[in-house]
Protein backbone atom coordinates (compact mmCIF):
# COMPACT_ATOMS: atom_id res chain seq x y z
CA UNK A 1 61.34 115.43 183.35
CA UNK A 2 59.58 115.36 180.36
CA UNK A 3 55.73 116.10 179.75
CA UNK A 4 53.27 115.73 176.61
CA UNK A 5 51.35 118.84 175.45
CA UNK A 6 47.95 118.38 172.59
CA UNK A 7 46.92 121.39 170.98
CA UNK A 8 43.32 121.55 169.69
CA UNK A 9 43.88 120.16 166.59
CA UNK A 10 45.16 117.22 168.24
CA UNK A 11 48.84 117.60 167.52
CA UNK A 12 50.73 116.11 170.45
CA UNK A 13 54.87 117.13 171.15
CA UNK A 14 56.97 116.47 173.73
CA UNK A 15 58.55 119.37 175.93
CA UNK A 16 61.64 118.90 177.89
CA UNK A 17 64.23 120.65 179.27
CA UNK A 18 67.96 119.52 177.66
CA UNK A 19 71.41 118.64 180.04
CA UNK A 20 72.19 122.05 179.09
CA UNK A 21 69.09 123.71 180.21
CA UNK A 22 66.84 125.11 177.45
CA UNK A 23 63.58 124.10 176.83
CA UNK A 24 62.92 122.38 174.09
CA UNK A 25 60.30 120.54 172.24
CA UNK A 26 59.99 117.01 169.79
CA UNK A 27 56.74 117.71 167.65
CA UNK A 28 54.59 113.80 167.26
CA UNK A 29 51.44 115.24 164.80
CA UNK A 30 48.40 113.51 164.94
CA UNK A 31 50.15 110.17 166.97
CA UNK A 32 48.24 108.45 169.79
CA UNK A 33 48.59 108.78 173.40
CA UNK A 34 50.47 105.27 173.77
CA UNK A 35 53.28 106.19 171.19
CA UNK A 36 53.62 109.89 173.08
CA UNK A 37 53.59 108.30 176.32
CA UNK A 38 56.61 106.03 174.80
CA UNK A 39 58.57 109.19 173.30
CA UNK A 40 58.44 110.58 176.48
CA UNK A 41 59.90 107.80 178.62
CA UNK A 42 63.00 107.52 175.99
CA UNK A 43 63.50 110.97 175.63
CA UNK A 44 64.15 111.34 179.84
CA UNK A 45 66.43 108.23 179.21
CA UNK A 46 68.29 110.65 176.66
CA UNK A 47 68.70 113.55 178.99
CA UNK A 48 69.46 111.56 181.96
CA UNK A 49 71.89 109.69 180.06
CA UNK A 50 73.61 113.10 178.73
CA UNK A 51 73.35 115.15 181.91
CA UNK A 52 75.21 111.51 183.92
CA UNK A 53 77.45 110.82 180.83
CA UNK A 54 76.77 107.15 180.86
CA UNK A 55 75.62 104.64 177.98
CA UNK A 56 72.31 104.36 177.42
CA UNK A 57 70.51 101.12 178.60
CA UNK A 58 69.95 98.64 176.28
CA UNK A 59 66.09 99.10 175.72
CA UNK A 60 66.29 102.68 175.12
CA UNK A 61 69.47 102.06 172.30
CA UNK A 62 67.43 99.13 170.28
CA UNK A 63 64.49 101.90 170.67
CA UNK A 64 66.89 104.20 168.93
CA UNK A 65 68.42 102.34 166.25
CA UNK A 66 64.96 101.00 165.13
CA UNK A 67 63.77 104.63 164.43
CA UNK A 68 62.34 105.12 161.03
CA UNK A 69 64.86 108.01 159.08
CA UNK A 70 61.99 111.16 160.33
CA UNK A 71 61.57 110.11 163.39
CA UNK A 72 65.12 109.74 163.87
CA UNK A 73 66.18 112.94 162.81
CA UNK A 74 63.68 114.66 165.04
CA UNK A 75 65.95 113.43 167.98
CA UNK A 76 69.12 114.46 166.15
CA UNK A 77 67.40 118.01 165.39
CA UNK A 78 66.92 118.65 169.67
CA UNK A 79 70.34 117.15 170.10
CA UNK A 80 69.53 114.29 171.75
CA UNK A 81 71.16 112.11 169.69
CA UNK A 82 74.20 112.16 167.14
CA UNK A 83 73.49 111.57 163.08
CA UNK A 84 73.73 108.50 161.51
CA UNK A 85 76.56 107.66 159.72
CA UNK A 86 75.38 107.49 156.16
CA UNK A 87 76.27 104.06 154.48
CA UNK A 88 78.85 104.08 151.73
CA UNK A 89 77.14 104.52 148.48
CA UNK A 90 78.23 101.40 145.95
CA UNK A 91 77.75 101.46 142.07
CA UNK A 92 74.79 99.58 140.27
CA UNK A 93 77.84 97.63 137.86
CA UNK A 94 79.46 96.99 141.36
CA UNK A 95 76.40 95.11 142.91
CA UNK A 96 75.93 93.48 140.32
CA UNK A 97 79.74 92.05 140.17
CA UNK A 98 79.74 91.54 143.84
CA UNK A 99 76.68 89.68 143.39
CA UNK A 100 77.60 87.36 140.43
CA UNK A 101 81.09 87.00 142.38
CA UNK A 102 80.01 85.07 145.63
CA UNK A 103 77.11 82.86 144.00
CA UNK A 104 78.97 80.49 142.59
CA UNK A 105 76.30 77.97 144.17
CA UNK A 106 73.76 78.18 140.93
CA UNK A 107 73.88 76.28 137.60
CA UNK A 108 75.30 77.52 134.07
CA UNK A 109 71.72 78.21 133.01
CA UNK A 110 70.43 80.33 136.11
CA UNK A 111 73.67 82.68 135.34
CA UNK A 112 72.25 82.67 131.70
CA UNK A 113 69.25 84.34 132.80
CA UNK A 114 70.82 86.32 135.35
CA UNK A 115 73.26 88.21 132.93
CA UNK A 116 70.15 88.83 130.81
CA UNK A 117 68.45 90.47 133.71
CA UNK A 118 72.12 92.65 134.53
CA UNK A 119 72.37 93.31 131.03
CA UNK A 120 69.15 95.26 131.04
CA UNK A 121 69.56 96.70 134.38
CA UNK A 122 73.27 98.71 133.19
CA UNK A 123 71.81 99.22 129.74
CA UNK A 124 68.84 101.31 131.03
CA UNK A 125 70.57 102.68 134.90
CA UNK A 126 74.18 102.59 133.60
CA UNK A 127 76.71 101.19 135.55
CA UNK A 128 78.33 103.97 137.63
CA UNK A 129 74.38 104.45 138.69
CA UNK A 130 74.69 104.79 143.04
CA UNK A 131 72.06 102.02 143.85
CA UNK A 132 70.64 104.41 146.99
CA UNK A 133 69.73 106.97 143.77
CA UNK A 134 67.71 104.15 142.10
CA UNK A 135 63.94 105.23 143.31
CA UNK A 136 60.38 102.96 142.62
CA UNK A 137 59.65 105.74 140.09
CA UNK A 138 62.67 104.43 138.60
CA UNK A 139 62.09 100.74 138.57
CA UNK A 140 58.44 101.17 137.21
CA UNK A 141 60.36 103.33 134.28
CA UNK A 142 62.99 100.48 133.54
CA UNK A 143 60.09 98.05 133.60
CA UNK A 144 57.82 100.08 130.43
CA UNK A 145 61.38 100.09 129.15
CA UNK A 146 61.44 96.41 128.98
CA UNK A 147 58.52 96.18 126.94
CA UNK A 148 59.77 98.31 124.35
CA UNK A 149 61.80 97.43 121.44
CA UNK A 150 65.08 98.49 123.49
CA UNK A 151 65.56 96.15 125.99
CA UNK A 152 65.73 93.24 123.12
CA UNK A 153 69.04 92.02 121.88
CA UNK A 154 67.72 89.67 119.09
CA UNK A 155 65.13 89.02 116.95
CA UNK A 156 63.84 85.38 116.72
CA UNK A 157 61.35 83.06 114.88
CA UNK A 158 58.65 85.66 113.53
CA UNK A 159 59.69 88.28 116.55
CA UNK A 160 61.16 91.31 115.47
CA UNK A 161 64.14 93.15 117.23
CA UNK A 162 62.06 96.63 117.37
CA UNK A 163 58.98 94.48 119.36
CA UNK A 164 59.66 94.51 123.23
CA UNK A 165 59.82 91.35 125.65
CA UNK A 166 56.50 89.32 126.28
CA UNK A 167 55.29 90.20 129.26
CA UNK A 168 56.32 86.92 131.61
CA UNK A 169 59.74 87.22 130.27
CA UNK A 170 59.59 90.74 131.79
CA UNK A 171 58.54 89.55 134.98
CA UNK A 172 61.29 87.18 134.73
CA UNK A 173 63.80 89.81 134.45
CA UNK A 174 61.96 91.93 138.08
CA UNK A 175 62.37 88.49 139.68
CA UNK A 176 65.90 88.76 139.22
CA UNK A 177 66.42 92.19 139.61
CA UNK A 178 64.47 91.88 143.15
CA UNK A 179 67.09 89.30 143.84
CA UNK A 180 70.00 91.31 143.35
CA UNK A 181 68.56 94.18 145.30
CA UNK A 182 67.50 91.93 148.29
CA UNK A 183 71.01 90.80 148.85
CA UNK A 184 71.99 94.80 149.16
CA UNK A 185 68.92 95.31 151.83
CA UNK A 186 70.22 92.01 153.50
CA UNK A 187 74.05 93.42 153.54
CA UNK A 188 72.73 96.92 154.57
CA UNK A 189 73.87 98.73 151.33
CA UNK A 190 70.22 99.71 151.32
CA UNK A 191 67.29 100.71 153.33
CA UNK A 192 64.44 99.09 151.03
CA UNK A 193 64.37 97.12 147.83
CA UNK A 194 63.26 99.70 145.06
CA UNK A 195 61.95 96.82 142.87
CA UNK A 196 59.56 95.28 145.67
CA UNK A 197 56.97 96.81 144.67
CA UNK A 198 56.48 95.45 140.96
CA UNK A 199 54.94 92.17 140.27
CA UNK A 200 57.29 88.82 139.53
CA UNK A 201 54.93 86.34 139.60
CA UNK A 202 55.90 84.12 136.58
CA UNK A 203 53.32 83.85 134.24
CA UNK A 204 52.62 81.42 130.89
CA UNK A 205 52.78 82.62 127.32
CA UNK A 206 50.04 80.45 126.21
CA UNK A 207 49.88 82.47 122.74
CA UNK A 208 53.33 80.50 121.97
CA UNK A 209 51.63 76.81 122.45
CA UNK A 210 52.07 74.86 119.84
CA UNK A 211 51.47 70.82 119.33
CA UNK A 212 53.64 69.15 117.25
CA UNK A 213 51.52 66.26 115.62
CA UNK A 214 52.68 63.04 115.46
CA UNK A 215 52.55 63.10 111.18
CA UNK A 216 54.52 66.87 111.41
CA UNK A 217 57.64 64.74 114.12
CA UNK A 218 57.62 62.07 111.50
CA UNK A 219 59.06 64.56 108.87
CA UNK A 220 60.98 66.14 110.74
CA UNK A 221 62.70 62.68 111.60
CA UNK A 222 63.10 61.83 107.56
CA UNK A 223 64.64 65.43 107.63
CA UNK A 224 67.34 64.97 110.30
CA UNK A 225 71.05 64.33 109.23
CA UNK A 226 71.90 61.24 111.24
CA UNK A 227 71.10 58.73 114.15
CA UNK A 228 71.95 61.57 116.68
CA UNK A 229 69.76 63.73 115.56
CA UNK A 230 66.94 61.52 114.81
CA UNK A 231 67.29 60.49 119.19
CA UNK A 232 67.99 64.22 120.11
CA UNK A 233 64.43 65.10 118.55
CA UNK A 234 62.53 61.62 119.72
CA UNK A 235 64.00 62.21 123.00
CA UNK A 236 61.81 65.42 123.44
CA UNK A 237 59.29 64.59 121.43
CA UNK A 238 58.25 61.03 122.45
CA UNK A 239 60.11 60.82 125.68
CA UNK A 240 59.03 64.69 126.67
CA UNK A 241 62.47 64.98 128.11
CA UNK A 242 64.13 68.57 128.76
CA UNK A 243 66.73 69.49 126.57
CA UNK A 244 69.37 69.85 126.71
CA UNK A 245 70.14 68.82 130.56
CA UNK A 246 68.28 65.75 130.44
CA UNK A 247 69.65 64.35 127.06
CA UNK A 248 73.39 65.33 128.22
CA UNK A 249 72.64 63.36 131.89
CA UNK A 250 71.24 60.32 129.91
CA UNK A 251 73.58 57.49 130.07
CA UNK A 252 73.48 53.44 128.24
CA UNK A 253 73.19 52.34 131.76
CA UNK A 254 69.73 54.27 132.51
CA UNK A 255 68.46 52.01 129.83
CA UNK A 256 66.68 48.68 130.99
CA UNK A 257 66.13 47.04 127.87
CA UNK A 258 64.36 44.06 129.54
CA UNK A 259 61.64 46.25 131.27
CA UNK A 260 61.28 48.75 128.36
CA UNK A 261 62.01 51.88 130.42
CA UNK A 262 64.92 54.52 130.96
CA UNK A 263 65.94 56.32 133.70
CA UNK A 264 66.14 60.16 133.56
CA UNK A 265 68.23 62.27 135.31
CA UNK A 266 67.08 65.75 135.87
CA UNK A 267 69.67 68.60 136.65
CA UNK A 268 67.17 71.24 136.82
CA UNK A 269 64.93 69.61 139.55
CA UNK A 270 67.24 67.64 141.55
CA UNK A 271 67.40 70.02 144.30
CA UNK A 272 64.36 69.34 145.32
CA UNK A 273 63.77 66.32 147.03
CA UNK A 274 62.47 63.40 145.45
CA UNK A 275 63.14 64.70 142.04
CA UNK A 276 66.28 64.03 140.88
CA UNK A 277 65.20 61.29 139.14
CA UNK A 278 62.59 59.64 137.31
CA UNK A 279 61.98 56.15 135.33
CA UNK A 280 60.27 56.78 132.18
CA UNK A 281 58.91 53.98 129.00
CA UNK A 282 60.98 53.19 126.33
CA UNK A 283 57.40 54.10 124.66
CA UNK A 284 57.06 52.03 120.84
CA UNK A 285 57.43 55.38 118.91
CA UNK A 286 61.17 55.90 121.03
CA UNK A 287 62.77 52.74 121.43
CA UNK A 288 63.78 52.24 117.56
CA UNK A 289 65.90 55.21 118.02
CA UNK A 290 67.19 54.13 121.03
CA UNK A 291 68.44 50.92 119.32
CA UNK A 292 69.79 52.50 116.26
CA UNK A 293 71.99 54.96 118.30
CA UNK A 294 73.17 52.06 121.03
CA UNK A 295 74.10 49.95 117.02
CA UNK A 296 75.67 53.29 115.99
CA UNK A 297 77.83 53.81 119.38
CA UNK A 298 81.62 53.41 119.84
CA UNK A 299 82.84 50.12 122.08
CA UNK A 300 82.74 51.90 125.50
CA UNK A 301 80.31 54.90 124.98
CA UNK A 302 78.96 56.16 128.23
CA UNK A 303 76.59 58.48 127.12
CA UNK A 304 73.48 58.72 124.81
CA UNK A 305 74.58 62.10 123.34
CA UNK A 306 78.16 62.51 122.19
CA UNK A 307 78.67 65.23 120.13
CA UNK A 308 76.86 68.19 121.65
CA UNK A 309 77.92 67.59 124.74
CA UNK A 310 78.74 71.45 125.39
CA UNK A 311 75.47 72.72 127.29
CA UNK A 312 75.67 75.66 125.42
CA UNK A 313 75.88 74.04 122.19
CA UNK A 314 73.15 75.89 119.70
CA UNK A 315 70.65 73.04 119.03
CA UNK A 316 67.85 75.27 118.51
CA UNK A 317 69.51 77.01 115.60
CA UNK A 318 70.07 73.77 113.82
CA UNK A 319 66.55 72.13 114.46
CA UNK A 320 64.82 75.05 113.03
CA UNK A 321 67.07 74.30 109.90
CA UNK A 322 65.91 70.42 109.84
CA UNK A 323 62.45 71.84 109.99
CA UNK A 324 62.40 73.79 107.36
CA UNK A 325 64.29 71.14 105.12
CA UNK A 326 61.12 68.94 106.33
CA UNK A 327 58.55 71.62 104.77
CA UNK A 328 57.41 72.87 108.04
CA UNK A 329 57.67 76.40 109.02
CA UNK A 330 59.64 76.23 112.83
CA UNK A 331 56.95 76.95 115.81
CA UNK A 332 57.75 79.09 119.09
CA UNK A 333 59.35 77.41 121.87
CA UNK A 334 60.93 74.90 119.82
CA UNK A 335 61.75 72.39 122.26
CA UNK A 336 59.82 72.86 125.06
CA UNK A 337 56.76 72.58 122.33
CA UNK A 338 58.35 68.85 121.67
CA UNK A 339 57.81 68.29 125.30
CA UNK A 340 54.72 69.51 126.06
CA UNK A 341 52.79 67.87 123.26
CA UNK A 342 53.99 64.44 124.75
CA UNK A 343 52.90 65.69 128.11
CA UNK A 344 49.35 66.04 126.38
CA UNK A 345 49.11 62.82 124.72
CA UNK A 346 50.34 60.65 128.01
CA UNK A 347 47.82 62.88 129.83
CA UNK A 348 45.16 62.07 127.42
CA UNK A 349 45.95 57.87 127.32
CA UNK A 350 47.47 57.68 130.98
CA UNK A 351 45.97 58.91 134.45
CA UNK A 352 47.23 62.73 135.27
CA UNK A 353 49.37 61.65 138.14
CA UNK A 354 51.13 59.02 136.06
CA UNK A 355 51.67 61.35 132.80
CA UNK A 356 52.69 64.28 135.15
CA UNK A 357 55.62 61.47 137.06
CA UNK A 358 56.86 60.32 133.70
CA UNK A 359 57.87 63.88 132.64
CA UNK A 360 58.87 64.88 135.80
CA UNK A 361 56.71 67.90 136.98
CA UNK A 362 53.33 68.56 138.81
CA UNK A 363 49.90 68.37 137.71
CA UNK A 364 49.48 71.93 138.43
CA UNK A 365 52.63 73.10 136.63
CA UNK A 366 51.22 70.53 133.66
CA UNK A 367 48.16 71.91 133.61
CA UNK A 368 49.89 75.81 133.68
CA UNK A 369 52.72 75.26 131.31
CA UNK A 370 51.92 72.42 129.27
CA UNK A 371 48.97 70.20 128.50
CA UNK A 372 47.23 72.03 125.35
CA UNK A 373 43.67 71.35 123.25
CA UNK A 374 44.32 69.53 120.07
CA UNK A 375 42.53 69.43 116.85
CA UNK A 376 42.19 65.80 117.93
CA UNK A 377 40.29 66.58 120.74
CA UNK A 378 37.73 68.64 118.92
CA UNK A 379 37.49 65.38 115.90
CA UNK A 380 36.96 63.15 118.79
CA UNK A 381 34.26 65.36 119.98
CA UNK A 382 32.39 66.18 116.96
CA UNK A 383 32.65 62.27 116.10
CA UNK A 384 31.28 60.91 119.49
CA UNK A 385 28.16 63.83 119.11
CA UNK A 386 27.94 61.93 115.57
CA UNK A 387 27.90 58.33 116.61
CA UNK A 388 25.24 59.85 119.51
CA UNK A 389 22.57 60.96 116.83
CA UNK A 390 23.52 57.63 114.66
CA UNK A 391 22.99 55.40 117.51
CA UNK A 392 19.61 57.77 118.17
CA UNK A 393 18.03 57.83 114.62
CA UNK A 394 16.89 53.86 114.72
CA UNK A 395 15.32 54.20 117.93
CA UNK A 396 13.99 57.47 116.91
CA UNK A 397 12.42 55.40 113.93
CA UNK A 398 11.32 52.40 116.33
CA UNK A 399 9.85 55.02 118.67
CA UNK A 400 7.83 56.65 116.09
CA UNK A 401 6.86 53.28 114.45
CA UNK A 402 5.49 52.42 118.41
CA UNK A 403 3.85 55.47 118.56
CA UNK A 404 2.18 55.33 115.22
CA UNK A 405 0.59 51.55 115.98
CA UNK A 406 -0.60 53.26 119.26
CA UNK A 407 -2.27 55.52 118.15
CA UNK A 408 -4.15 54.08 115.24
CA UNK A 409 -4.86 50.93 117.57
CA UNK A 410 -6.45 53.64 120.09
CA UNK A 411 -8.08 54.97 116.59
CA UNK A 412 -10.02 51.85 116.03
CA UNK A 413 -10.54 51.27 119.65
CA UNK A 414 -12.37 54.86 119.64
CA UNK A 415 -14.53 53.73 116.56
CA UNK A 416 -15.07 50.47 118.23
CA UNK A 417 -16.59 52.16 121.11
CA UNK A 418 -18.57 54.82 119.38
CA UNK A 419 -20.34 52.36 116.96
CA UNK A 420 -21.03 50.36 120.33
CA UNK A 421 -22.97 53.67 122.14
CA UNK A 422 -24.33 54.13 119.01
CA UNK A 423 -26.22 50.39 119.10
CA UNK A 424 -26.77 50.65 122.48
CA UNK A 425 -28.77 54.52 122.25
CA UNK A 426 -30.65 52.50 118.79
CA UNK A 427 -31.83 50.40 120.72
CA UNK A 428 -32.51 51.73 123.91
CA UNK A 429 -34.91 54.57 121.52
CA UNK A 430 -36.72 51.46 119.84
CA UNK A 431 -40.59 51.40 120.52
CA UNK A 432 -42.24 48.39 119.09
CA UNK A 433 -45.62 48.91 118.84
CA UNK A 434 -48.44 46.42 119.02
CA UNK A 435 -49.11 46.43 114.81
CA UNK A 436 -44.91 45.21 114.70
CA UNK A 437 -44.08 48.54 113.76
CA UNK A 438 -41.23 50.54 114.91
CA UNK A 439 -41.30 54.09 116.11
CA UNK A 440 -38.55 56.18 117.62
CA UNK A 441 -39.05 57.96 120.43
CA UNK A 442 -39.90 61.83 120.82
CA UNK A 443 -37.19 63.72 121.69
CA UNK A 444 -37.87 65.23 125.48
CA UNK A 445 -39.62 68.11 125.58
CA UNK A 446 -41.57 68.30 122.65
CA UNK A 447 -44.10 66.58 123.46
CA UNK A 448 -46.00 63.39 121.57
């Protein structure tokens, strides 16, 4: 039998007497009378169970293996119980390998972010680090190292090497990192995730919004080499499609010439339901270069795009080279900047939900990631304020006009009505005396 001793500090432990007969004792703290009442039922299950040699029943084993580490070891310490087999330690580079090896589920451009995010993790941990050594100390560390020149490969329009990553893309690369780690906790290579802890929640870089007028796409489209290129940068700019996934899925028969619209097939969102797929205008500012590359195709071309059909194909590098050659100096976000300035004209002409189905994504990621304020909207406001006061000033003018005919009508009314009184007192004071004289009277109190 087992019984529960408090001392007056309020530490409780549990005293007990072993299969082999010496007293012992399992030391609680400050824990409540329900958990001590619980450590003492198991641990008479334990002793029973050692002095019979039988297994232990099934509620007292799950009680066991669902011990915390401490609490665990207290048992181990009195015997009761044998240690735990400590799990084979596995590499951080071997994780990661393991990892990349069995999800072969995801897209090309999910394992371009994810080598990004194992890239940093065996630059900064190195890859013979043992992932039970890897402490929440340590991820906080490897996320200030992120932000610091180190953790960036190249430099890119106007960002230096020696600057570190923006913050979202940081979170970005914690995201992923909390992946790989989860997948360890859920193959019990680990205990706990030691990235958990740090915050992932994506996050928009709306420092790097830029809108692409539509005078600034117009030069850029005298700039570019050829028909392709002319429909690879209307396609995102006046169709607000995603590039390069969408322009690669776009096919000649997703075009309905009769009812002016395309349909657009979207790889990154098509595993969600109802969104593989949307129909989008042929809008006026599009469908020329729609025409000139269906003139310009081979007999038998299937798709829209032809030559950079590769999805790694570097369009970026080449566009910022057509926008120089245009005069412009290239923005951030060079495509996704095409798209989101058409998402802010169609939500400035069209109803939200409509502009937000055309380019495929939510109001609330629109209103997040894309829709921006445009000089345009500040002309527009500083013109209607003008027309305002214009349409104000003549009835301003008529008002005052009205108010100056009031007033001297109520003028001449007053002096109307003043010489009246005046008459009326005249002759209301008249005496007439008997001789035909007049004679005013005496004032009251003055006597005659």
């Amino acid at each position: 039998m087992a019984s529960i001793s408090k001392d007056k500090k309020g530490n409780r432990r549990i005293l007990f007497v072993g299969a082999d007969g010496n007293r012992r004792a399992i030391y609680l703290g400050k824990s409540n009378q329900r958990t001590a009442e619980t450590w003492k039922t198991r641990v008479e299950y334990l002793v029973q169970a050692q002095i019979t040699c039988q297994a232990l029943d099934g509620e007292t084993a799950i009680w066991v293996a669902g011990l915390e580490t401490p609490s665990h070891a207290k048992l181990v310490a009195v015997g009761l119980v044998p240690p735990r087999e400590e799990k084979g330690g596995i590499t951080l580079g071997q994780l990661l390998e393991n990892y990349f090896a069995k999800r072969t589920d995801v897209k090309p451009g999910t394992l371009t972010h994810w080598r990004q995010a194992r890239r940093g993790l065996l630059d900064f941990f190195g890859a013979d680090r043992d992932i039970r050594k890897i402490t929440k100390a340590d991820a906080r560390d490897w996320e200030r190292w992120l932000l610091t020149g180190k953790a960036r490969l190249n430099g890119y329009a106007g960002v230096k090497k020696s600057q570190g990553l923006a913050v979202a893309t940081v979170r970005k690369r914690i995201g992923d990192a909390k992946l790989f780690f989860n997948d360890a906790v859920d193959r019990e290579l680990l205990d706990r995730n030691p990235f958990s802890h740090l915050k992932s929640a994506m996050l928009s870089n709306r420092n790097r919004d830029h809108f692409v007028s539509q005078d600034d796409a117009e030069r850029v489209l005298q700039a570019c080499p050829d028909v392709e290129w002319r429909l690879l940068f209307a396609l995102s700019r006046f169709g607000g499609l995603r590039c390069p996934s969408e322009h690669l899925a776009l096919t000649w028969d997703c075009i309905d010439w009769e009812r002016n619209r395309m349909l657009v097939r979207s790889p990154k969102t098509e595993h969600h339901e109802g969104h593989a797929e949307r129909w989008v205008p042929l809008f006026p500012e599009l469908r020329p270069h729609l025409e000139a590359a269906f003139d310009a195709a081979l007999p038998g071309a299937t798709h829209v795009i032809t030559r950079y059909r590769d999805a790694n194909a570097n369009l970026r590098t080449q566009l910022c080279r057509i926008v120089r050659r245009a005069g412009l100096s290239p923005w951030p976000k060079l495509f996704q900047n095409l798209r989101a300035s058409r998402a802010t004209e169609l939500a400035a002409a069209h109803p939200a939900h409509v502009a937000a189905a055309w380019l495929g994504h939510s109001q609330l990621i629109a209103r997040k990631h894309y829709w921006q304020v445009t000089d345009e909207d500040f002309e527009r406001a500083v013109q209607r304020d003008a027309e305002s006061d214009a349409r104000r000033a003549p009835n301003a003018a008529q008002q005052d006009a009205r108010t100056v005919s009031q007033n001297q009508a109520q003028a001449f009314t007053s002096q109307a009505t003043c010489a009246n009184r005046r008459e009326s007192v005249r002759d209301s004071a008249q005496v007439f005396s008997g001789d035909g004289r007049t004679r005013t009277c005496t004032p009251c109190g003055t006597g005659s």
